[in-house]
C-alpha atoms as a PDB file:
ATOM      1  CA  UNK A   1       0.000   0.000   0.000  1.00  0.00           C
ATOM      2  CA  UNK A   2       1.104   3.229  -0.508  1.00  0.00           C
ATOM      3  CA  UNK A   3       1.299   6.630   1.455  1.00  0.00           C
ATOM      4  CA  UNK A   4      -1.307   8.911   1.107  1.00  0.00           C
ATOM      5  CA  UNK A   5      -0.101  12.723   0.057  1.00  0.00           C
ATOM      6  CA  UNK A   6      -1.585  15.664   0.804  1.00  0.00           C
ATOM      7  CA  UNK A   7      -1.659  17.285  -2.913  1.00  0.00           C
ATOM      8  CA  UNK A   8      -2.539  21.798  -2.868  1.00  0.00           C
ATOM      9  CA  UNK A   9      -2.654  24.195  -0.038  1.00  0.00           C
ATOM     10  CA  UNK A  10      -2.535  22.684   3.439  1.00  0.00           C
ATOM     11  CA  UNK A  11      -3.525  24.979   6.306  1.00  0.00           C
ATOM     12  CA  UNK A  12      -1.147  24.529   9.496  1.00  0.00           C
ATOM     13  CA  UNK A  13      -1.663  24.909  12.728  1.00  0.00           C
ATOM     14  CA  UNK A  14      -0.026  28.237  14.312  1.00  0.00           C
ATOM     15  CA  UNK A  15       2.573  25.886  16.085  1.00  0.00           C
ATOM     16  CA  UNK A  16       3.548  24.008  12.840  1.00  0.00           C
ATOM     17  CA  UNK A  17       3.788  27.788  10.886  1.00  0.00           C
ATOM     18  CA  UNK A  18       7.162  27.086   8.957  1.00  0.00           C
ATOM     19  CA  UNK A  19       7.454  31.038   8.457  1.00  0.00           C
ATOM     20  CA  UNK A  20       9.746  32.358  11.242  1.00  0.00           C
ATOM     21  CA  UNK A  21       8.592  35.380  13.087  1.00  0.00           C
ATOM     22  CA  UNK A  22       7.806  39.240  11.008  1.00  0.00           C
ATOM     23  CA  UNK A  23      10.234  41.486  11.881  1.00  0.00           C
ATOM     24  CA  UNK A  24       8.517  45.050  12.283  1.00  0.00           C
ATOM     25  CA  UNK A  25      11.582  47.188  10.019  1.00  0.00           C
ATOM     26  CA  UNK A  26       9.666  50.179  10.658  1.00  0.00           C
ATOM     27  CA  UNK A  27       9.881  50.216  14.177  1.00  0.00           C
ATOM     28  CA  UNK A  28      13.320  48.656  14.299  1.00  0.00           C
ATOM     29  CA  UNK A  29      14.300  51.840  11.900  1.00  0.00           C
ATOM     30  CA  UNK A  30      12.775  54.366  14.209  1.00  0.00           C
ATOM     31  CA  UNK A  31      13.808  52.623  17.079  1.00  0.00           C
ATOM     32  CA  UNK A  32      17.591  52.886  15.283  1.00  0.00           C
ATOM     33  CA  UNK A  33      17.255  57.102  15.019  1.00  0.00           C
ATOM     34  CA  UNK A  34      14.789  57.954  17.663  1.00  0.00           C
ATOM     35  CA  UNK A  35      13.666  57.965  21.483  1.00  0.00           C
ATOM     36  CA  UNK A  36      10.288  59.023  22.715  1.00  0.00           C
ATOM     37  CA  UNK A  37      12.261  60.513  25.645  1.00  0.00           C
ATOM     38  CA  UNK A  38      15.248  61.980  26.062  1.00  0.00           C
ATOM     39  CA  UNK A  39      17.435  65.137  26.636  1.00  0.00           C
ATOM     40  CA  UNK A  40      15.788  68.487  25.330  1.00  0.00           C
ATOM     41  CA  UNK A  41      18.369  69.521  23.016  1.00  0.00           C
ATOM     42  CA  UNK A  42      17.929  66.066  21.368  1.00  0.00           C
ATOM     43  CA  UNK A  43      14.722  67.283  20.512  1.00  0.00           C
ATOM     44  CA  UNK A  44      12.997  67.493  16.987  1.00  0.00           C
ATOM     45  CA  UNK A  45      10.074  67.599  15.408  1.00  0.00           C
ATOM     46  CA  UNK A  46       9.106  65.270  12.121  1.00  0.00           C
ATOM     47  CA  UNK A  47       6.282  65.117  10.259  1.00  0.00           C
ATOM     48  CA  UNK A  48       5.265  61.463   8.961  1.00  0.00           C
ATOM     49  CA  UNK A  49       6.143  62.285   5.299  1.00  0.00           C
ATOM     50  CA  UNK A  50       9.518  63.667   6.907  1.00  0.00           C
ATOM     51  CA  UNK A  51      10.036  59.921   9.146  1.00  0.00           C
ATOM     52  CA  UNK A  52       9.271  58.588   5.834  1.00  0.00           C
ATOM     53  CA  UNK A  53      11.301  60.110   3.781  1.00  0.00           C
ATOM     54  CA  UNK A  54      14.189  59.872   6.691  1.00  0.00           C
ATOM     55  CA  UNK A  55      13.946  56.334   6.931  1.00  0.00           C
ATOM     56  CA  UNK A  56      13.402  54.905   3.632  1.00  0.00           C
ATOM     57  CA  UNK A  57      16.588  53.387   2.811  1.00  0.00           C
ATOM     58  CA  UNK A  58      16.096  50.867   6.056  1.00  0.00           C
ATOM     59  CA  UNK A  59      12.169  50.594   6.024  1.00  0.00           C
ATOM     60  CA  UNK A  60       8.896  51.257   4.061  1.00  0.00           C
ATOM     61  CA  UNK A  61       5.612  52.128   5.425  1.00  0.00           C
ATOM     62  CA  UNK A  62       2.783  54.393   5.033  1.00  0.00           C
ATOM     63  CA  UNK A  63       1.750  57.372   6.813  1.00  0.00           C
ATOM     64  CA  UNK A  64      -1.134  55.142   8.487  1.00  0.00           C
ATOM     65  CA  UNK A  65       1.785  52.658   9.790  1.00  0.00           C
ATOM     66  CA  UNK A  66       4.248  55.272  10.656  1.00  0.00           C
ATOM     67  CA  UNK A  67       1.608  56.747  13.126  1.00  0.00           C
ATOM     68  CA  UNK A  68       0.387  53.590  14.373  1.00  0.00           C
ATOM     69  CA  UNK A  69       4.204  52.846  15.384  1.00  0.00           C
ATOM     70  CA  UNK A  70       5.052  56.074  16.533  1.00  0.00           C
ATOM     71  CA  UNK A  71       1.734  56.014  19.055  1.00  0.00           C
ATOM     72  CA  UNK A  72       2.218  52.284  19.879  1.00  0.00           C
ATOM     73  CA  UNK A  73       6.307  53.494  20.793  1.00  0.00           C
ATOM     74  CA  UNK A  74       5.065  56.219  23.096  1.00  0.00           C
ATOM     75  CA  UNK A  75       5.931  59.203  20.619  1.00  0.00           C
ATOM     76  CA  UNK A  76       3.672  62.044  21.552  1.00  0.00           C
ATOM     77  CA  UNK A  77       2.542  64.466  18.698  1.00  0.00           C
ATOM     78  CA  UNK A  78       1.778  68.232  17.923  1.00  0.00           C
ATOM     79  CA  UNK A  79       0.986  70.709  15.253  1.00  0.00           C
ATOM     80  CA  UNK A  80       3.485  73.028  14.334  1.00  0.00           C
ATOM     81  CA  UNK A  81       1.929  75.564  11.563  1.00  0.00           C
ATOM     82  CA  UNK A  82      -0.636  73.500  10.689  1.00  0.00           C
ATOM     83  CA  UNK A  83       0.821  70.325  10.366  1.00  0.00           C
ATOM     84  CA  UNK A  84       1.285  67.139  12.612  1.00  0.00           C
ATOM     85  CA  UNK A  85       4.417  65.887  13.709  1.00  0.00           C
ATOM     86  CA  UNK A  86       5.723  63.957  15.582  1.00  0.00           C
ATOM     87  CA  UNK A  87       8.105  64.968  18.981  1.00  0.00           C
ATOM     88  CA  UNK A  88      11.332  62.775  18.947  1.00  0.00           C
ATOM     89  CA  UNK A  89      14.848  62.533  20.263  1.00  0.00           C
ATOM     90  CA  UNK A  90      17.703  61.818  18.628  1.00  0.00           C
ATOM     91  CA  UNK A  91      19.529  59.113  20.281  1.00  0.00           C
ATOM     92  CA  UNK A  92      23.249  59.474  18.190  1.00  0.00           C
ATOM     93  CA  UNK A  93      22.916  63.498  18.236  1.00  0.00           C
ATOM     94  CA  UNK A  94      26.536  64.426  17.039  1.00  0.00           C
ATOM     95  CA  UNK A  95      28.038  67.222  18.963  1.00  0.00           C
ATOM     96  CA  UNK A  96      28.126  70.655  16.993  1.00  0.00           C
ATOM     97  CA  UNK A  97      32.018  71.511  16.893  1.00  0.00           C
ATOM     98  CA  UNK A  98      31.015  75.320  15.894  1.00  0.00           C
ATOM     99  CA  UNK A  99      28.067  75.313  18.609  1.00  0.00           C
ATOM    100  CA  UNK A 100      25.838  76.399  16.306  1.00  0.00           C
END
């Protein structure tokens, strides 16, 4: 007798998924620039088209996404002019040898 095959699409359980784990690269890109906290001359302000722009080469999202991850990270947000964007903190700030 022979064994019996299982021939198309197969639907596995969620602890025999072969796929390994999603990694989120949006939020490990903003993770990479920015804090939600930090010092005050760290601080900037970004709007999402700006994050997206800023972090393109590493991740891609939309603007829905981007604020979804920056709200689920514990950015906090304002309006500046008009627009929303998002208050951040850069974590590798490099020190201004002219002090400008």
């Amino acid at each position: 007798m022979s064994k019996k095959r299982t021939i198309g699409f197969v639907q596995h359980d969620d602890a025999d998924d072969p796929r390994p784990e999603e990694r989120d690269y949006l939020k490990e890109a903003i993770e990479r620039i920015w804090s939600p906290e930090g010092e005050t001359e760290n601080m900037d302000f970004y709007s999402p088209i700006m994050i997206q722009e800023f972090i393109g080469e590493w991740a891609s999202g939309t603007f829905r996404q981007i604020n979804d991850t920056m709200t689920k990270m514990g950015f906090r947000s304002t309006t500046l002019d008009g627009f929303h964007c998002w208050i951040v903190y850069e974590k590798n700030k490099v020190p201004d040898e002219f002090g400008m």
